[in-house]
Protein backbone atom coordinates (compact mmCIF):
# COMPACT_ATOMS: atom_id res chain seq x y z
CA UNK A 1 0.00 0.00 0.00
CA UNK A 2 1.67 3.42 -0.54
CA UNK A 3 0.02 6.58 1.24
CA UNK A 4 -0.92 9.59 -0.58
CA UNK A 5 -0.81 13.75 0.65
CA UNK A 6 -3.97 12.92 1.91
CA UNK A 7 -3.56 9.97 4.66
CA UNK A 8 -5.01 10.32 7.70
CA UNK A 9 -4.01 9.62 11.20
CA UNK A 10 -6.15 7.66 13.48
CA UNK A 11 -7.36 10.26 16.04
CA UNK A 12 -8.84 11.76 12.74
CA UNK A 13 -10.36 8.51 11.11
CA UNK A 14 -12.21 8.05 14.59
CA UNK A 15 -13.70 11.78 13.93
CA UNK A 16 -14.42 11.21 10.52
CA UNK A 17 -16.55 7.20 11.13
CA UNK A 18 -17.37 8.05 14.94
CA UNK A 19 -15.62 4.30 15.24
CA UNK A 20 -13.04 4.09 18.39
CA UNK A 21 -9.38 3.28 17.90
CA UNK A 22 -10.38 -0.20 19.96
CA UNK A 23 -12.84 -1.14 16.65
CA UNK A 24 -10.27 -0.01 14.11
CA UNK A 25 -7.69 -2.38 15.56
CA UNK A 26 -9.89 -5.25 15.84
CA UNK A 27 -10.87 -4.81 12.76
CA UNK A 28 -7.69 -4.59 11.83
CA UNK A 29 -6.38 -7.82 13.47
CA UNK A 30 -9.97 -9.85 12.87
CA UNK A 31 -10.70 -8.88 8.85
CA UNK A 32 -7.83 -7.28 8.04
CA UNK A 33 -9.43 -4.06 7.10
CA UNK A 34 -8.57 -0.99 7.33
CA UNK A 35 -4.77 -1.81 7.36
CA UNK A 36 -2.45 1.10 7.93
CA UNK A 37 0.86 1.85 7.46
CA UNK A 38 3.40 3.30 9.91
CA UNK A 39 4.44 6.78 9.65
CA UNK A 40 7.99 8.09 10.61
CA UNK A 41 7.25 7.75 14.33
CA UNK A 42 5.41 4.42 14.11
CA UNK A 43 2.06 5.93 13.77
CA UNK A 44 -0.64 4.52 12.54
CA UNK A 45 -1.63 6.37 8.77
CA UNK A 46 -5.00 4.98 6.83
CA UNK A 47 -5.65 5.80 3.28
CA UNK A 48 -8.37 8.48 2.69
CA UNK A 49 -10.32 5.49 0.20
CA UNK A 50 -10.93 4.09 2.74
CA UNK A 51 -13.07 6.17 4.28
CA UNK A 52 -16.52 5.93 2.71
CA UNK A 53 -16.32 2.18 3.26
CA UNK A 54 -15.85 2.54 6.77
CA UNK A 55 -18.83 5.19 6.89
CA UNK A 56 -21.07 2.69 5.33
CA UNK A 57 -19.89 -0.10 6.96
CA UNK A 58 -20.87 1.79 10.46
CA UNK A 59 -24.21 2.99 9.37
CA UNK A 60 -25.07 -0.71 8.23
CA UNK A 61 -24.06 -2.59 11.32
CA UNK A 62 -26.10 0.36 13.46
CA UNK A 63 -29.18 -1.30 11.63
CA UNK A 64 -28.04 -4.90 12.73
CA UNK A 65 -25.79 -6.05 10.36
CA UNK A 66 -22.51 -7.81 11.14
CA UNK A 67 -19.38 -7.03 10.57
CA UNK A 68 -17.65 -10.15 9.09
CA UNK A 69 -20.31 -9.81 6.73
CA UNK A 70 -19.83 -6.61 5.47
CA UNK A 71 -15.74 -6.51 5.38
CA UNK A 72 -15.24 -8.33 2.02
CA UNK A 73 -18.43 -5.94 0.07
CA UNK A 74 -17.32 -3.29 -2.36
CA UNK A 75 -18.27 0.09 -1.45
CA UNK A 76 -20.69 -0.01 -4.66
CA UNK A 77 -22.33 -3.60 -2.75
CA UNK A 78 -21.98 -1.46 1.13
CA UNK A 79 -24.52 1.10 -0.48
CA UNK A 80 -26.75 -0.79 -2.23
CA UNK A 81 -27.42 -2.81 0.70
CA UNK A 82 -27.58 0.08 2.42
CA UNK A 83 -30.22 1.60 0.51
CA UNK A 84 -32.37 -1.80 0.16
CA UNK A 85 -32.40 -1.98 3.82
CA UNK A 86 -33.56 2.17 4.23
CA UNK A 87 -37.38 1.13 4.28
CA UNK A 88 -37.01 -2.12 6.83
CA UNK A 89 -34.03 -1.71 9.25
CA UNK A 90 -32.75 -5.22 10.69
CA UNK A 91 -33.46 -5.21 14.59
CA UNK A 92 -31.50 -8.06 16.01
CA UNK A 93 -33.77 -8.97 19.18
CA UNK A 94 -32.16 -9.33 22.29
CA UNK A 95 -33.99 -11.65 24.99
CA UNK A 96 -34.17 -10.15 28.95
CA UNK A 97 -31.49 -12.68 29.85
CA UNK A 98 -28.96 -11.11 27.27
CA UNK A 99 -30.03 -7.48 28.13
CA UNK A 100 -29.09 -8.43 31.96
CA UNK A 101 -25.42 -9.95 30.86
CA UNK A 102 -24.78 -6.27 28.92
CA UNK A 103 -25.92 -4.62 31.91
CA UNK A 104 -23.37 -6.58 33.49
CA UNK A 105 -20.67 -5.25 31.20
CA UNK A 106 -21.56 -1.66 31.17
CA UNK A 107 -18.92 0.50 32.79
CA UNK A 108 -19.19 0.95 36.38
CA UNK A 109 -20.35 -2.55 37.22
CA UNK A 110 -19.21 -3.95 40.25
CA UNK A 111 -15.96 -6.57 39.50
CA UNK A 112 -17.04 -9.98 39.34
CA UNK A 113 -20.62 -9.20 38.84
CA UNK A 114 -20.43 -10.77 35.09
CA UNK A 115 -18.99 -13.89 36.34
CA UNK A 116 -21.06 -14.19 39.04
CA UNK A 117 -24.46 -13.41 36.96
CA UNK A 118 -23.09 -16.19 34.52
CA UNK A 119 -22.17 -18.62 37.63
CA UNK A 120 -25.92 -18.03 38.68
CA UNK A 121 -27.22 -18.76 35.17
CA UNK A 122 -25.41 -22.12 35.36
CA UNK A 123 -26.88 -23.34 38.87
CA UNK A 124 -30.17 -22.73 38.23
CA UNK A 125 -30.57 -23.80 34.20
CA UNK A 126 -27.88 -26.48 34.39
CA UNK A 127 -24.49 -26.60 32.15
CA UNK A 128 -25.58 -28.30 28.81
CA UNK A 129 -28.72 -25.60 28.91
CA UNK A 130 -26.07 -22.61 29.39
CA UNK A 131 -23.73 -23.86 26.15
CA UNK A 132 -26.00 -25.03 23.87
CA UNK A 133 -28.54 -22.22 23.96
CA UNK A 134 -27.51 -19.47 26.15
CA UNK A 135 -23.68 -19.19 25.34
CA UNK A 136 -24.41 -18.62 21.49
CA UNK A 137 -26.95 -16.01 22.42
CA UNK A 138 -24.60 -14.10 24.52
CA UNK A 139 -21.88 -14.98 22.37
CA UNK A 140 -23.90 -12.89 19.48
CA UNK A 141 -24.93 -9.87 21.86
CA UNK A 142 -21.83 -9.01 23.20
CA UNK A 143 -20.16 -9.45 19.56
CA UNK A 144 -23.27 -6.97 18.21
CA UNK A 145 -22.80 -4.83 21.36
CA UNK A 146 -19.29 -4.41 21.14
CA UNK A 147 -19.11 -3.59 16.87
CA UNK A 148 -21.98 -1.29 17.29
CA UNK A 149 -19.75 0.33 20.00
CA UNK A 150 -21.75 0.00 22.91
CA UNK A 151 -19.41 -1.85 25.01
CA UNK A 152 -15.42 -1.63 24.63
CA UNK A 153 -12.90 -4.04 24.02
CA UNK A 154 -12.42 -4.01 28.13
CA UNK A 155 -15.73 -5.42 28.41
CA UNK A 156 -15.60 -8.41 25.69
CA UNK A 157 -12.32 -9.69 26.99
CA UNK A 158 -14.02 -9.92 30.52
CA UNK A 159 -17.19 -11.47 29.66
CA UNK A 160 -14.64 -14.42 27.67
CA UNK A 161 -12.61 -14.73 30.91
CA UNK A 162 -16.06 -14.80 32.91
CA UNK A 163 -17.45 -17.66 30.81
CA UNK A 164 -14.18 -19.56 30.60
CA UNK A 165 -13.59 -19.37 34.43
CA UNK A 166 -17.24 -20.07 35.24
CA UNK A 167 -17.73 -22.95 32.73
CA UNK A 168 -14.33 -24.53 33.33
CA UNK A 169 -15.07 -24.43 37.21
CA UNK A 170 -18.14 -26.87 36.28
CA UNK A 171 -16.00 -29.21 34.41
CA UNK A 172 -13.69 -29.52 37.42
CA UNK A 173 -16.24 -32.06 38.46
CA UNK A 174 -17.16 -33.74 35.45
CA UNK A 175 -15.97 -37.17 35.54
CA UNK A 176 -15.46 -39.59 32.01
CA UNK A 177 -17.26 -42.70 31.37
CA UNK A 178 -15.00 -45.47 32.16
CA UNK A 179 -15.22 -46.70 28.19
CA UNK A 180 -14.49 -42.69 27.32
CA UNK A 181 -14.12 -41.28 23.95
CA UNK A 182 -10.57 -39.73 24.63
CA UNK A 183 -10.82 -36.53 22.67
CA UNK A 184 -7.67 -33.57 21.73
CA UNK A 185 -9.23 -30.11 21.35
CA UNK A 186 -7.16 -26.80 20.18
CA UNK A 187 -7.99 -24.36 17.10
CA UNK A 188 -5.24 -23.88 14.34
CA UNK A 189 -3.26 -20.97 14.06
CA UNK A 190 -4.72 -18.04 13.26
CA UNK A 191 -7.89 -18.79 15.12
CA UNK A 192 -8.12 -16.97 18.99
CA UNK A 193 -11.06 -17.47 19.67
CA UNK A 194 -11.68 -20.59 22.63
CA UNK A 195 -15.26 -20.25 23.85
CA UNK A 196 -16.30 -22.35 20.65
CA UNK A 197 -14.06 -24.72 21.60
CA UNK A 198 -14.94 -24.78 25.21
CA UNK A 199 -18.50 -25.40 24.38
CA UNK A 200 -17.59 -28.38 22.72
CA UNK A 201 -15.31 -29.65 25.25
CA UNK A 202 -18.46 -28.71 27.86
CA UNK A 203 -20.41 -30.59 25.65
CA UNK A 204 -18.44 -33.93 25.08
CA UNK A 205 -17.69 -34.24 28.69
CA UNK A 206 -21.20 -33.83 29.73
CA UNK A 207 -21.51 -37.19 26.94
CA UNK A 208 -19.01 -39.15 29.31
CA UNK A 209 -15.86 -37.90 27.25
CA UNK A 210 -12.84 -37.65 28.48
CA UNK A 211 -11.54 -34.25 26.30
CA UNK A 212 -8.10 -32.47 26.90
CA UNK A 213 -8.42 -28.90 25.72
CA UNK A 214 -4.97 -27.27 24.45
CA UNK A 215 -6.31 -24.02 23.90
CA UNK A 216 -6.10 -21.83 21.07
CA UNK A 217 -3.76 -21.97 18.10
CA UNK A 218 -1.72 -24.95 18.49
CA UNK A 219 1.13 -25.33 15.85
CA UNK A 220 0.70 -27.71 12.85
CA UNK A 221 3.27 -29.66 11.86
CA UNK A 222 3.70 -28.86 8.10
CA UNK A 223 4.32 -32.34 7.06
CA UNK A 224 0.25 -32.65 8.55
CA UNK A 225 -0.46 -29.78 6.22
CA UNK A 226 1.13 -31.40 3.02
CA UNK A 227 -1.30 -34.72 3.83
């Protein structure tokens, strides 16, 4: 990429799209878009093109749309879905339950308060109840909340740690069928994101498997990749 005259800097891209440096940089780490380049000083410089996509890609994910969907659209696609959705705006319906967990996250809040509300959620509806149908739920509010820039970055790293340290607590006292499924979980480089994958540990275990969860991005070999 080579910067023109009329790059801008980020403290003026967050004037011009009303988006917060903490959204630019996921963005910029999650779809790789907008990427900058580094000025003299090892600031961050974004092209002026990129501007009316950014613009349209706020206005469209203020009427419900997601992100990941709208990253790889032309700005010619951004504004013609744009103006087919002018006359019926997508409302993305968030249940009572959800509205209480981003409560929880709004600034504030007493610490602990989102792990607790989740630990609650768990005693009284059961594990397999909370990550089958609640965890996607919240999964998809918090991910709305925090592109529509309603909650910061703060707040979505401490709901993950809140799920992970209230779900994993659970599985503490799972025990494996003695004729266990004996099961490796990780994600491939590349891929942070663990509260998929500790869903399906939750899930296997509460099955009678016996699963061993690595984490997130967990080197491949590349003589595996060539196979």
């Amino acid at each position: 990429m080579v910067l023109n005259s009329t790059a801008m800097n980020q403290a003026e891209l967050e004037q011009a799209t009303g988006l917060s440096r903490e959204v630019l940089r996921k963005w910029e780490l999650r779809y790789q878009f907008p990427l900058p380049e580094r000025g003299a000083r090892g600031q961050r410089l974004y092209q002026s093109q990129d501007l009316p996509k950014l613009q349209l890609i706020k206005q469209l994910i203020a009427q419900g749309q997601r992100p990941g969907k709208l990253m790889p659209l032309t700005v010619k696609q951004l504004q013609d879905l744009l103006a087919s959705s002018a006359e019926v705006t997508v409302t993305v319906e968030i249940d009572d339950v959800a509205q209480q967990l981003l409560t929880c996250l709004s600034p504030g809040t007493l610490p602990g308060r989102v792990r607790s509300f989740i630990g609650e959620l768990i005693q009284s509806e059961g594990l397999a109840e909370f990550v089958e149908h609640r965890l996607p739920a919240f999964n998809q509010a918090v991910g709305d909340a925090w592109a529509g820039g309603r909650i910061g970055t703060h707040a979505e790293h401490h709901y993950t740690e809140a799920v992970l340290a209230a779900v994993q607590s659970q599985l503490l006292g799972l025990r494996p069928n003695k004729l266990q499924h004996r099961i490796l979980l990780t994600t491939p480089p590349g891929e942070l994101h663990t509260l998929g994958l500790l869903a399906t540990q939750a899930v296997l275990m509460l099955h009678g498997a016996d699963c061993f969860n690595l984490g997130s991005q967990t080197p491949v070999p590349a003589a595996m990749l060539r196979t």
